[in-house]
N, C-alpha and C. Protein backbone atom coordinates (compact mmCIF):
# COMPACT_ATOMS: atom_id res chain seq x y z
N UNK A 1 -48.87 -56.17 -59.06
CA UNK A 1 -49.09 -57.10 -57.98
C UNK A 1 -48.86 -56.41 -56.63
N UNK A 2 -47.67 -55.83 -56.67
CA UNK A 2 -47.14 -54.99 -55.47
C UNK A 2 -48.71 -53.79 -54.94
N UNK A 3 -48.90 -53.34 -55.86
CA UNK A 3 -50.05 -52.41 -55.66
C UNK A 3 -51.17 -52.79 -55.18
N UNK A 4 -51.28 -53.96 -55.67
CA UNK A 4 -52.66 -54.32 -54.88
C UNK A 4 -52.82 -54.98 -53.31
N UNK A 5 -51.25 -55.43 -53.12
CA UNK A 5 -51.37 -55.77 -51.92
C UNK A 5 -51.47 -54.40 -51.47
N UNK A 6 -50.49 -53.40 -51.81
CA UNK A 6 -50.64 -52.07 -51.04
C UNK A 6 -52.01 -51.58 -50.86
N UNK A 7 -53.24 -51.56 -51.59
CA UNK A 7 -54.55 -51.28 -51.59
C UNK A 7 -55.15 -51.79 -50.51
N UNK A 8 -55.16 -53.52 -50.61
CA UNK A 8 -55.82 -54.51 -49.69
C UNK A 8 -55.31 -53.89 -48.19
N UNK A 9 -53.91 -53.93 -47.92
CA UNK A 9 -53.54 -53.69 -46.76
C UNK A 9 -53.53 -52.08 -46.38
N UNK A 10 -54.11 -50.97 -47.07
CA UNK A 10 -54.30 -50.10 -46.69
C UNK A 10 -55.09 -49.22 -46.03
N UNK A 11 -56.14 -50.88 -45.97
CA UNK A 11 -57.75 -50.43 -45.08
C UNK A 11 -57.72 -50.72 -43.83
N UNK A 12 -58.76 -49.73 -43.46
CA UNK A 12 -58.38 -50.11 -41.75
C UNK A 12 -57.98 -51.56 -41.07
N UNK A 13 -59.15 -52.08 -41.24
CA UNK A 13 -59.16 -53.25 -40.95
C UNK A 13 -57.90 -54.38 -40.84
N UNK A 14 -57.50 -53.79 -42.22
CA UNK A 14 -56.16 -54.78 -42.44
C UNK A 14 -54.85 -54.09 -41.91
N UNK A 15 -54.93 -53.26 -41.99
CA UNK A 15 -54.09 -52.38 -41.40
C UNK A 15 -53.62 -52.48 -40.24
N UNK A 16 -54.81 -52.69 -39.06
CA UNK A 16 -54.65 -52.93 -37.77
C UNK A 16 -54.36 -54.52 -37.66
N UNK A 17 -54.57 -55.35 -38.72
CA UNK A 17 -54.31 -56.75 -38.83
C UNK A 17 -53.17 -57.08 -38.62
N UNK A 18 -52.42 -55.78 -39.57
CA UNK A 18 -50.68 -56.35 -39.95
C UNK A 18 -49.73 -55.52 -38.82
N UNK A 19 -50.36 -54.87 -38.16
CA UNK A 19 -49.88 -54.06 -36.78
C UNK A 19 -49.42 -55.15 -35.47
N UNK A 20 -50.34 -56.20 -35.89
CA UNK A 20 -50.01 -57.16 -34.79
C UNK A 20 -48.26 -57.63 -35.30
N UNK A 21 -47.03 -57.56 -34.37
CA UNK A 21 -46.48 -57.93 -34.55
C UNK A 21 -45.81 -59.58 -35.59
N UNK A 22 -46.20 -60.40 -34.77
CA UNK A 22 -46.18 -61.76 -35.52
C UNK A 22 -47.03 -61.73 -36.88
N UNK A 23 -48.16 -61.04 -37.31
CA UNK A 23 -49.25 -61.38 -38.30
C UNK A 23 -48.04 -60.41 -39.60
N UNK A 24 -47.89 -58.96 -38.61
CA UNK A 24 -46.78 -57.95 -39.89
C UNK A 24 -45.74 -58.63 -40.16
N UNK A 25 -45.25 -59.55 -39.93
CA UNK A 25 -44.31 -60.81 -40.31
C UNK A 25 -44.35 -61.79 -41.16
N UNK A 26 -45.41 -62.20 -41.16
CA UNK A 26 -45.95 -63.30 -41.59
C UNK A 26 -46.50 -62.78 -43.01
N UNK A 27 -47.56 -61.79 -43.18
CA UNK A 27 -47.90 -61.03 -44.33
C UNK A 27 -47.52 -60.22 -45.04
N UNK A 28 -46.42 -60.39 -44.83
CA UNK A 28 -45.64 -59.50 -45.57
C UNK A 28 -45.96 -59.72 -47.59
N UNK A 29 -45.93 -58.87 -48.43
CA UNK A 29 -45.62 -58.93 -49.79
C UNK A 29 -44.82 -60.19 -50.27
N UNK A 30 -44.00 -60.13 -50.13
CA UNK A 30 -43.22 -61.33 -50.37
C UNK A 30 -43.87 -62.76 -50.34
N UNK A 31 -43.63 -63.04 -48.91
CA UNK A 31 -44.57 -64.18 -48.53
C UNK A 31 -45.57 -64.27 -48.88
N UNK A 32 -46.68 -63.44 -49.07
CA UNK A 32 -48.34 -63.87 -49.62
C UNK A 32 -48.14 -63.94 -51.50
N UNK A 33 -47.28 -62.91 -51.79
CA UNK A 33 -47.00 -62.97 -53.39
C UNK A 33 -46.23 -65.01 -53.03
N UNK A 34 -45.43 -65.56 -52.89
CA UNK A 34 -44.79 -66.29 -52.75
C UNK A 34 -45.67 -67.37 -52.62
N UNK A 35 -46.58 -67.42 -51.51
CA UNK A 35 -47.78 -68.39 -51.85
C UNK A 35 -48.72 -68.15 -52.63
N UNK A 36 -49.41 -67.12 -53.22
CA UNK A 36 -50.12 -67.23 -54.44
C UNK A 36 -49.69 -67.63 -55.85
N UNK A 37 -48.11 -67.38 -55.83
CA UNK A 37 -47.74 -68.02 -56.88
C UNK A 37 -47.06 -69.39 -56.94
N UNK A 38 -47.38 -70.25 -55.88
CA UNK A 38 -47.21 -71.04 -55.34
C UNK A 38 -48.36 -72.08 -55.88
N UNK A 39 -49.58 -71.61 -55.58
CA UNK A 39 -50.39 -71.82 -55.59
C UNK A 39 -50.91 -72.13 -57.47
N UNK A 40 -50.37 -70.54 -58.29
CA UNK A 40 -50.65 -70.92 -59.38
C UNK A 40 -49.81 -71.86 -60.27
N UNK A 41 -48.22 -72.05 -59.30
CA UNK A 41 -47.58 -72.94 -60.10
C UNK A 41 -48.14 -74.76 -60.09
N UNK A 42 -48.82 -74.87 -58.67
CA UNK A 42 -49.51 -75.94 -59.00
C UNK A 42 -50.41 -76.08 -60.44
N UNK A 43 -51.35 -74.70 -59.93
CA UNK A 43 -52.47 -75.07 -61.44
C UNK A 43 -51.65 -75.46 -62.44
N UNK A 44 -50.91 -74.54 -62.55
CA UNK A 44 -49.63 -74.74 -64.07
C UNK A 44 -49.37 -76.08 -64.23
N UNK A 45 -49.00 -76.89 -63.08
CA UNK A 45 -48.25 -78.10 -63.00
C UNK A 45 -49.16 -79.06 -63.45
N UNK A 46 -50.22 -79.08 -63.39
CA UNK A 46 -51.77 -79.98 -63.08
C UNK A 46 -52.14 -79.90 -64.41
N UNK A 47 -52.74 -78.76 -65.27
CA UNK A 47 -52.67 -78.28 -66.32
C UNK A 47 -51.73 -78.83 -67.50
N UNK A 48 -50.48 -78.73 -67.71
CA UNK A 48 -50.10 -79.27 -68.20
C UNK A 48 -49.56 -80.80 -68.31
N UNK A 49 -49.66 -81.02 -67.27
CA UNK A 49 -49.69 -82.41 -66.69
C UNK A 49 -50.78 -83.24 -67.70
N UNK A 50 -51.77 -82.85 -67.19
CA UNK A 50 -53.32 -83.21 -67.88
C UNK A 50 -53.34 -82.93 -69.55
N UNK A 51 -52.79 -82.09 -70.06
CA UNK A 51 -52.77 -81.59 -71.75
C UNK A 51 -51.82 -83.05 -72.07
N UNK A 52 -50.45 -82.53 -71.23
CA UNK A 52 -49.63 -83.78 -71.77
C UNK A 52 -49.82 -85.13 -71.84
N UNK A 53 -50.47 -85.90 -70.61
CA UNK A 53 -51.65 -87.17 -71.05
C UNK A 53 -52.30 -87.12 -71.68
N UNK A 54 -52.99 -86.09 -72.09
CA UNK A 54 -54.25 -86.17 -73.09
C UNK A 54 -53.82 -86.79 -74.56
N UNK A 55 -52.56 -85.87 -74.84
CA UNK A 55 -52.01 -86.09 -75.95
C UNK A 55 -51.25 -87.06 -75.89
N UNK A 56 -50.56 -87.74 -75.22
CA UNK A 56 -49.31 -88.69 -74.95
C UNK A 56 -49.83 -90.16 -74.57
N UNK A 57 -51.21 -90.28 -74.23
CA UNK A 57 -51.84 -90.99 -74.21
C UNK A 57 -51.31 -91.98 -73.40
N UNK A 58 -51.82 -93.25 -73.23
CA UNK A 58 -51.54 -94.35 -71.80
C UNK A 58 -50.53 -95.12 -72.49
N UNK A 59 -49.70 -96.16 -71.55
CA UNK A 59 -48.88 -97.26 -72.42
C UNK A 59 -47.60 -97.24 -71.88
N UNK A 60 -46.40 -97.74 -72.34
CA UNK A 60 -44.96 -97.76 -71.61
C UNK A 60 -43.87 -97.12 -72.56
N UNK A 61 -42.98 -96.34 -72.17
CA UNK A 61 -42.09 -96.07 -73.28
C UNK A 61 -40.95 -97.42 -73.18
N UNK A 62 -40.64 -97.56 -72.15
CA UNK A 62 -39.95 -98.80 -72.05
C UNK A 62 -39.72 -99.62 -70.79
N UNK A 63 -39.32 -100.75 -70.73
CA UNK A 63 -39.26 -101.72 -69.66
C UNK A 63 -38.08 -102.32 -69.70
N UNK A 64 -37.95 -102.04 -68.03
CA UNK A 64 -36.47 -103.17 -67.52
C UNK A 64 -36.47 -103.48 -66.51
N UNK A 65 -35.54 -104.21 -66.20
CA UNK A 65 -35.88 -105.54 -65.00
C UNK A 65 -34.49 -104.68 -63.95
N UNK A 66 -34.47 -104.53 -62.72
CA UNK A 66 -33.49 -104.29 -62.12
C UNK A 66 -33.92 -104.66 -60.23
N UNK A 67 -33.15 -105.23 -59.79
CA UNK A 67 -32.93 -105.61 -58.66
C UNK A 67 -34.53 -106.77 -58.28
N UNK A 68 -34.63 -107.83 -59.57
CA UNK A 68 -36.00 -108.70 -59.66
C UNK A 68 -37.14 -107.91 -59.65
N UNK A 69 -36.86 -106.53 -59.99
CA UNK A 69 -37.96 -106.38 -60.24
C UNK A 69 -38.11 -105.51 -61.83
N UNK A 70 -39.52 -105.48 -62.09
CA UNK A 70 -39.56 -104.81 -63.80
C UNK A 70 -39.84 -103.77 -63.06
N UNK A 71 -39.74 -102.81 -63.98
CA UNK A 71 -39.70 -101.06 -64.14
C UNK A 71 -40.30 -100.67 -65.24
N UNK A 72 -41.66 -99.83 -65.28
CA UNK A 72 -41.55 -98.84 -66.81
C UNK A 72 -41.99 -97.79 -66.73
N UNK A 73 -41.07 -97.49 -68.01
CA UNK A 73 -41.21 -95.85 -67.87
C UNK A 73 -42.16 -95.49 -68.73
N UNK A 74 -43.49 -94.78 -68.14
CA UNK A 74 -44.88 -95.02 -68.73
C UNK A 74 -44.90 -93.28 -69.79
N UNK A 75 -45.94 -93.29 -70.08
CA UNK A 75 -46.05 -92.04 -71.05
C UNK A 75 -46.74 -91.15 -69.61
N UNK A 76 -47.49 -91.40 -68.63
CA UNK A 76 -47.64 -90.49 -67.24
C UNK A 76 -46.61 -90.23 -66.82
N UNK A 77 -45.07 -90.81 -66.67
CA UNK A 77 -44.12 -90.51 -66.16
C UNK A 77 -43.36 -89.40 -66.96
N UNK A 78 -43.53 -89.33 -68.41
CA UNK A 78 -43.12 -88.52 -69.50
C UNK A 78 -44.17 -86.85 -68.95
N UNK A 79 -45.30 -87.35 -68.83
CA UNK A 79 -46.54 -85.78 -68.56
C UNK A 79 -45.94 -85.41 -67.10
N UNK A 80 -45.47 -86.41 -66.41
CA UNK A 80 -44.75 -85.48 -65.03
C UNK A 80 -43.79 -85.33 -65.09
N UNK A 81 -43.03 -85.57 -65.99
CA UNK A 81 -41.63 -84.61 -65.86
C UNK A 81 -41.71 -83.48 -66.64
N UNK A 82 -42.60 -83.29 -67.69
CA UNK A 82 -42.62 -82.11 -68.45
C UNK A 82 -43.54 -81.39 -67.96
N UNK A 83 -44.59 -81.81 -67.33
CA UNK A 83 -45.28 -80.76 -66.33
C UNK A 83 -44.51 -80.40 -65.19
N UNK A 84 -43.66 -80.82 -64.26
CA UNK A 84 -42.82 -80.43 -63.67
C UNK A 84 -41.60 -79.80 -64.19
N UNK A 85 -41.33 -79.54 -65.52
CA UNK A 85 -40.28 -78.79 -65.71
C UNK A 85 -41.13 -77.52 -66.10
N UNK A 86 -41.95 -77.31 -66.82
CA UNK A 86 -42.72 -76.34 -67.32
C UNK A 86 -43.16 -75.72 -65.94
N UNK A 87 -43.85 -76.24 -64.74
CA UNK A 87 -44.03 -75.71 -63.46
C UNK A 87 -42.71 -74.83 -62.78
N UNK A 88 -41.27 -75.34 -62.92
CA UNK A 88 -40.57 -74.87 -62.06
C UNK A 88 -40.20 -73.80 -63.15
N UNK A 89 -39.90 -73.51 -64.30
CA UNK A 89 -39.86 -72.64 -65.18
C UNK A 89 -41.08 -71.33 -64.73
N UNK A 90 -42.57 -71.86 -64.51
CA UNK A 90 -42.76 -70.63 -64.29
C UNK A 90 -42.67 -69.86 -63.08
N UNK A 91 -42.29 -71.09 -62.02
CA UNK A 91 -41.91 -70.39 -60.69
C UNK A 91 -41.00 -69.74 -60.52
N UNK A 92 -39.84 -70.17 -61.64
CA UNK A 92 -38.80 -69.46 -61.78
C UNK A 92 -39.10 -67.84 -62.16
N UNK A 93 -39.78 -67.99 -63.37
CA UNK A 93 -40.46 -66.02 -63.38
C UNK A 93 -40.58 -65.63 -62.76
N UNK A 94 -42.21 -66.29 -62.18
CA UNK A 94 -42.99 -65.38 -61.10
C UNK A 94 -41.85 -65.21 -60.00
N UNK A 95 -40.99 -66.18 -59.44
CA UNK A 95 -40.34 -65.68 -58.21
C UNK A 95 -39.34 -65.02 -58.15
N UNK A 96 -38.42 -64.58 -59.78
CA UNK A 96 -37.64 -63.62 -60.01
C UNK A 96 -38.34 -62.31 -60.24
N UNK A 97 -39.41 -62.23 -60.75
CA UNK A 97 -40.08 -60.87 -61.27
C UNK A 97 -41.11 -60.36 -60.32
N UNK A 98 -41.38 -60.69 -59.80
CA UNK A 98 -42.48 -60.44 -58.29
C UNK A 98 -42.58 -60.73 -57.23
N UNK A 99 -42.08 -61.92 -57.11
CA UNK A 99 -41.42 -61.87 -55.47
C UNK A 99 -40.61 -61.47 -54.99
N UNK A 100 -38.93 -62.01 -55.53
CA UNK A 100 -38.13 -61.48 -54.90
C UNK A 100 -37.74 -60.18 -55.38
N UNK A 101 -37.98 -59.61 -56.90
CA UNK A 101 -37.76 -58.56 -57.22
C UNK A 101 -36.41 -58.68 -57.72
N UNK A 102 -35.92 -59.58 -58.34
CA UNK A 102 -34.55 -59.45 -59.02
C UNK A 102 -34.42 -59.04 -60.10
N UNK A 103 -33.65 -58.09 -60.41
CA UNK A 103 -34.01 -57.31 -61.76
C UNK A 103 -32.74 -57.37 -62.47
N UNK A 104 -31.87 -57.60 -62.29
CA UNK A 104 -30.32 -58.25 -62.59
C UNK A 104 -31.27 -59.03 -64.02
N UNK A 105 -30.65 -59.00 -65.16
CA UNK A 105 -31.18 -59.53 -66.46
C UNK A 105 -29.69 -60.18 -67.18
N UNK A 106 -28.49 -59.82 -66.69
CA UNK A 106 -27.47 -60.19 -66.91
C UNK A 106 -27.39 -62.01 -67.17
N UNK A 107 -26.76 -62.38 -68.53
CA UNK A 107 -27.10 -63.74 -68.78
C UNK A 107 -26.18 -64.60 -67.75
N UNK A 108 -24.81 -64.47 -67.29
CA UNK A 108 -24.56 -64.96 -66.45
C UNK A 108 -25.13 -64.90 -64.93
N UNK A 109 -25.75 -64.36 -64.24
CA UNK A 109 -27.19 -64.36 -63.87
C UNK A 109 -28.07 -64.83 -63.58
N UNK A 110 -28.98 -64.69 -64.68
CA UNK A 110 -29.79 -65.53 -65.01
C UNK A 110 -29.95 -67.20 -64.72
N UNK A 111 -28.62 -67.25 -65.76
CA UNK A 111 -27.98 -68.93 -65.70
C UNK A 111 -28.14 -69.55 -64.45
N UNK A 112 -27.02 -68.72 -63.72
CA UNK A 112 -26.87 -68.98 -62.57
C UNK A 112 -27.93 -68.78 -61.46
N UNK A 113 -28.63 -68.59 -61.51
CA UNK A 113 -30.39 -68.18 -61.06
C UNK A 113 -31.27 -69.71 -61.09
N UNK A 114 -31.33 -69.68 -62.73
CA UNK A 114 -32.20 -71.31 -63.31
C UNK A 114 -31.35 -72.20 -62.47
N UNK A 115 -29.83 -72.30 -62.67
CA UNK A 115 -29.28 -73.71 -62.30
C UNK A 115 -29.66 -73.62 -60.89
N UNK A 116 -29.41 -72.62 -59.91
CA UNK A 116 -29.65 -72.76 -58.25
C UNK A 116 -31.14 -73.22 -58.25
N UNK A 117 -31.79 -72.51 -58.95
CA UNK A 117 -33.64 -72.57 -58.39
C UNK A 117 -33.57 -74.07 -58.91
N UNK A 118 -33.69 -74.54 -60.10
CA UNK A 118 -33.94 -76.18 -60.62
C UNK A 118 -33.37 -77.01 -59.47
N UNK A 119 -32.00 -76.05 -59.20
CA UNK A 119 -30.74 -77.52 -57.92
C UNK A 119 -31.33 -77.75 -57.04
N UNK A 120 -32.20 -76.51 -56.17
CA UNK A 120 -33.34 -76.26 -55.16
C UNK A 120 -34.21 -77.10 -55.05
N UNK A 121 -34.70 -76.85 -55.97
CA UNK A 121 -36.45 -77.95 -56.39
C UNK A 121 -36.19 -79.34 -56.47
N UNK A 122 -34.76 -79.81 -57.31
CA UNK A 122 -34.07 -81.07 -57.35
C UNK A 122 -33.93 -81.77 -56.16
N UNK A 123 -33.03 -80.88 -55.01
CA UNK A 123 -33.07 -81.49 -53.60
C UNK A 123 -34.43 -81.94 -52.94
N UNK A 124 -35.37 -80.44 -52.80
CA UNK A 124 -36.48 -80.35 -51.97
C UNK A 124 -37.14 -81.65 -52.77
N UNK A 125 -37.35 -81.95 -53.61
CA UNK A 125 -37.85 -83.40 -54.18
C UNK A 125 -37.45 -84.50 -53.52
N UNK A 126 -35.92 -84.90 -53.84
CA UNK A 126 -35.49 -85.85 -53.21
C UNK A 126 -35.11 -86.13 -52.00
N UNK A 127 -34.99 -84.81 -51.46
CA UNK A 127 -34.75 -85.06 -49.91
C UNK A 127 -36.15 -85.13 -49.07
N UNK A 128 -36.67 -84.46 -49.70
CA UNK A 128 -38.12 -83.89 -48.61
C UNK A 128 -39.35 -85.34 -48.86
N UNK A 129 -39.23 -84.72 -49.85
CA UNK A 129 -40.58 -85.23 -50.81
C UNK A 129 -40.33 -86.70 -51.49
N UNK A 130 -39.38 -87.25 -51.64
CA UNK A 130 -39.46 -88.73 -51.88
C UNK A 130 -38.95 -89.64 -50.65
N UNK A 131 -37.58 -89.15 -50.12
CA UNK A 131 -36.84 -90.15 -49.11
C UNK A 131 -37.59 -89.71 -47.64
N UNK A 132 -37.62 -88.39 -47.67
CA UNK A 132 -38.65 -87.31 -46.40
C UNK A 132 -39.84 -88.67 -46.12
N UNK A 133 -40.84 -88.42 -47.00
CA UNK A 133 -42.04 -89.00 -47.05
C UNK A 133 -41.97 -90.44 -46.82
N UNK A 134 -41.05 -91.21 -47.41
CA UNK A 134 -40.84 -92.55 -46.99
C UNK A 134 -40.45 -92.98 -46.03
N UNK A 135 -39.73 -91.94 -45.30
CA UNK A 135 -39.19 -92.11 -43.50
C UNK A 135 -39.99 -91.52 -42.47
N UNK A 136 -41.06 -90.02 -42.71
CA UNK A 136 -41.22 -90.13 -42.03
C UNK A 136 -43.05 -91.07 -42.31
N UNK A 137 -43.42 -91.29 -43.07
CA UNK A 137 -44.46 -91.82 -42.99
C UNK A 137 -44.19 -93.70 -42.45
N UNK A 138 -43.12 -93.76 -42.40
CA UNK A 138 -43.14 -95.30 -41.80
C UNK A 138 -42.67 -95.00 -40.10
N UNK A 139 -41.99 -93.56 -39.28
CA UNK A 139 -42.04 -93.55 -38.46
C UNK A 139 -43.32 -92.93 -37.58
N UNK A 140 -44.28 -92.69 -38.44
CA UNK A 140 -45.95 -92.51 -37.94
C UNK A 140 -46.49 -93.90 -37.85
N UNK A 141 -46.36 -94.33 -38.95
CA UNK A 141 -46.55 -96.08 -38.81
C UNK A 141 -46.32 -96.80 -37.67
N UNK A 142 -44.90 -96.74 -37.88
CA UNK A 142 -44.45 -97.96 -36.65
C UNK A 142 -44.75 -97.47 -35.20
N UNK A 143 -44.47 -96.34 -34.96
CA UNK A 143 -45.05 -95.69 -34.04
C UNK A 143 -46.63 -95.58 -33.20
N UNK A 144 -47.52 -95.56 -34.23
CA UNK A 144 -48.86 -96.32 -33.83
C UNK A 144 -49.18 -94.72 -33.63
N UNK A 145 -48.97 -93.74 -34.38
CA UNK A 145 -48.94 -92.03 -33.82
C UNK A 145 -50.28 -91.94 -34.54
N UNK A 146 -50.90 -92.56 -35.62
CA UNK A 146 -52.49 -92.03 -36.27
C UNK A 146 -53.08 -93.30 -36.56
N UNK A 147 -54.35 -93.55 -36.42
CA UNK A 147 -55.26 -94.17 -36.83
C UNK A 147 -55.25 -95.41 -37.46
N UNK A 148 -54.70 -94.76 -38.58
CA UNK A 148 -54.46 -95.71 -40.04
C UNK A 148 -53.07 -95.23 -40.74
N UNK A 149 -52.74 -96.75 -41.58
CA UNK A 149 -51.80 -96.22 -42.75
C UNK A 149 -52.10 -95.16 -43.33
N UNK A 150 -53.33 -94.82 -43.78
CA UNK A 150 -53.79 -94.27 -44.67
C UNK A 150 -53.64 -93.05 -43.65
N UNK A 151 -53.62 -92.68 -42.84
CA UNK A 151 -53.99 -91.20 -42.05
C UNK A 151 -52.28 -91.08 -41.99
N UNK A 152 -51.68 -91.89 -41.84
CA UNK A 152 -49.84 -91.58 -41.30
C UNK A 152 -49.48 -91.28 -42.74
N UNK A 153 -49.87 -92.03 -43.99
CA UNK A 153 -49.38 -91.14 -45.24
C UNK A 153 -49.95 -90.07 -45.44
N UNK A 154 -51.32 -89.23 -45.04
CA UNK A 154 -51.86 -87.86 -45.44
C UNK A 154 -50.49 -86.90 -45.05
N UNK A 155 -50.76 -87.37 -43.40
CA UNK A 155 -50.41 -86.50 -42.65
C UNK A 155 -48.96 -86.15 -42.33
N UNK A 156 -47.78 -87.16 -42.75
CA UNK A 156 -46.81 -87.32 -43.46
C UNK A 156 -46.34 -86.29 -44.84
N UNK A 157 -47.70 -86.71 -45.34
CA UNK A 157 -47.46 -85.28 -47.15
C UNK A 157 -48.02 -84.21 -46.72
N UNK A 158 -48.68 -84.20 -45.85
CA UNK A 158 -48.92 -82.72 -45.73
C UNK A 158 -48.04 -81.87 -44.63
N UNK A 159 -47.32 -82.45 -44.19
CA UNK A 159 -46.27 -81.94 -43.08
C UNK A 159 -45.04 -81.67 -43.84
N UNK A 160 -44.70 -82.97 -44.67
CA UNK A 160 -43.72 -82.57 -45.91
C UNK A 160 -43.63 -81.46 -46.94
N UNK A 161 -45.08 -81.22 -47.50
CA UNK A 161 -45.28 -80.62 -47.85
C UNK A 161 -44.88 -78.92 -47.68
N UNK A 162 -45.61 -78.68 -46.04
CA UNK A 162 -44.82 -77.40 -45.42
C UNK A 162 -43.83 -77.25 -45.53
N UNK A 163 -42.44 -78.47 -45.32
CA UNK A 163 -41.29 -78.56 -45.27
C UNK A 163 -40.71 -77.87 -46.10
N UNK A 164 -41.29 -78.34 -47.70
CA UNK A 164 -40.97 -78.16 -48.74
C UNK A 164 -41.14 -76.69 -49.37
N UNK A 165 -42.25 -76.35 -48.86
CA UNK A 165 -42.53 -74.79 -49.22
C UNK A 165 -41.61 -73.77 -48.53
N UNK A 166 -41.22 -74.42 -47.48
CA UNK A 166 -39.87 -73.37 -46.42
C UNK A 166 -38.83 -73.55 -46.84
N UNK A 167 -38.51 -74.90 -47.44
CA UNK A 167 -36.92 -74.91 -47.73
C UNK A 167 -37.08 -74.36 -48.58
N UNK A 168 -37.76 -74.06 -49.60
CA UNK A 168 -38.20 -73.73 -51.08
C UNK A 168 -37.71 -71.96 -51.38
N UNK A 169 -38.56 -71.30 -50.19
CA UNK A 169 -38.63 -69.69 -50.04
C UNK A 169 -37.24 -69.45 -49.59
N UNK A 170 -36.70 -70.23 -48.48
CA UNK A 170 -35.16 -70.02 -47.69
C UNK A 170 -34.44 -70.38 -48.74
N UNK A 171 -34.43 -70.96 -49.64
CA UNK A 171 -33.40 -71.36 -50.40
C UNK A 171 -33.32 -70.42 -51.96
N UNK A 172 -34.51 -69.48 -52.32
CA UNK A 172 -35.18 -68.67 -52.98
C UNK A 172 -34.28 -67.43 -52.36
N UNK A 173 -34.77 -67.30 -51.19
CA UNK A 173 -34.36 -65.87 -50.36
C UNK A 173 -32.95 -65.29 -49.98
N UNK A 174 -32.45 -66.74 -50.13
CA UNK A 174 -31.04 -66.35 -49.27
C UNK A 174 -30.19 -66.83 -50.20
N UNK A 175 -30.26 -67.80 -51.08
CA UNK A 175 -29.68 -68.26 -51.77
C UNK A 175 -29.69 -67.59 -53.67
N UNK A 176 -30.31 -67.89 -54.18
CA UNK A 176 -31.16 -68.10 -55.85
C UNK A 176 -31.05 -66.31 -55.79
N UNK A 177 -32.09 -65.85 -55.28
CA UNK A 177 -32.36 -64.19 -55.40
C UNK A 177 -31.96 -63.40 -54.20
N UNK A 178 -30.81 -64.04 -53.64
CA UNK A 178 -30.01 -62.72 -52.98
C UNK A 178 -29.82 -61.48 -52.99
N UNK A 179 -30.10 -60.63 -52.16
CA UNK A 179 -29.99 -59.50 -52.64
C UNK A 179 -28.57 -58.66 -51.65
N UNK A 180 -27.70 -58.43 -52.81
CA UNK A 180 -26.25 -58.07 -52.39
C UNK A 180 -26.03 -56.66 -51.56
N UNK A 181 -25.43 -56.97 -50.73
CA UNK A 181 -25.14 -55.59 -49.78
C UNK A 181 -24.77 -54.19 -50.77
N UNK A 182 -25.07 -53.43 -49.96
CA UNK A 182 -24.29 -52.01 -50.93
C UNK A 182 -23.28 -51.77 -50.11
N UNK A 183 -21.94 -52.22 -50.91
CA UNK A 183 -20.31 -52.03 -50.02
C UNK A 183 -20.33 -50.78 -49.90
N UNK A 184 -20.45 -49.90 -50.29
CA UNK A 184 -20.76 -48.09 -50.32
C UNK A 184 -20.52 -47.90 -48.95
N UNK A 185 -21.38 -48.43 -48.39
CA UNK A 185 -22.01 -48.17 -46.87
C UNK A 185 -21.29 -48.31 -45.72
N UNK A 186 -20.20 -49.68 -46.64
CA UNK A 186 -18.86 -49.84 -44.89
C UNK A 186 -17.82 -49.25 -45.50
N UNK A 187 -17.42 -48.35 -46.80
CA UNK A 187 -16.53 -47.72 -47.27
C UNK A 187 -16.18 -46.57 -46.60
N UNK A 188 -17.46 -45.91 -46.21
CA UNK A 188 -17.56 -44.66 -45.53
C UNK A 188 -16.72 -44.01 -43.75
């Protein structure tokens, strides 16, 4: 993977691309590996999402009544949580083995790797992406800031969305796949 960005960015063209200060920032390896596999963890997510309805078929696993209202928990709700666990599993690879480059294989590690990245994805869900989206798409609303309901929820998920991909990498980068100082260096 590493190599081919090195190829792509070794032609003129691109070369003088990533020379621009802000752009050699922005394109860096990391970051473009980070959204392409970003990108394929959706397919992943969608993909199995779709197998798991296929097979799991329509209907309710069960029903309950809480605060007057009914609730069920459908067999689609079963294909998105197992397509979403199977998704963050492979983001978990791709973003230990090619993005950030963590090569630490040690099982305590590891562990401790899955539990941060899942705790990650856990928040960025509920903070960003469920309670996020419900606040700020009713303060586009009330606000009178777009068109339509319908334009204040796009534009709401797709702003969230960004949100989510930054806390995602910062919390990846600095946190999950840290990469530890060499004490060597202030020993001296």
């Amino acid at each position: 993977m590493k190599k081919i960005y090195e190829k792509i960015f070794s032609v003129g063209f691109f070369k003088r691309f990533l020379s621009v200060p802000v752009i050699g920032k922005l394109l860096t390896y990391e970051i473009l590996s980070y959204l392409f596999f970003g990108v394929m963890t959706t397919v992943v997510n969608l993909t199995v999402f779709f197998v798991s309805d296929k097979i799991l078929g329509n209907g309710s696993l069960a029903e309950f009544s809480a605060f007057g209202h009914l609730f069920r928990i459908t067999f689609e709700d079963i294909s998105t949580l197992i397509a979403w666990i199977v998704a963050v599993l492979f983001a978990y690879v791709t973003n230990k083995l090619w993005v950030f480059e963590s090569k630490n294989t040690a099982p305590a590690v590891i562990i401790r790797e899955i539990v941060s990245f899942f705790g990650a994805r856990i928040v960025s869900f509920a903070v960003f992406e469920s309670f996020g989206f419900m606040v700020v798409r009713n303060i586009f609303i009330n606000l009178g800031l777009f068109a339509s309901e319908n334009a204040s929820k796009w534009i709401a998920k797709i702003l969230l969305s960004v949100i989510v991909v930054v806390f995602n990498y910062v919390m990846s980068k600095l946190v999950i796949f840290r990469k530890k100082k060499d004490t060597s260096e202030g020993d001296k």
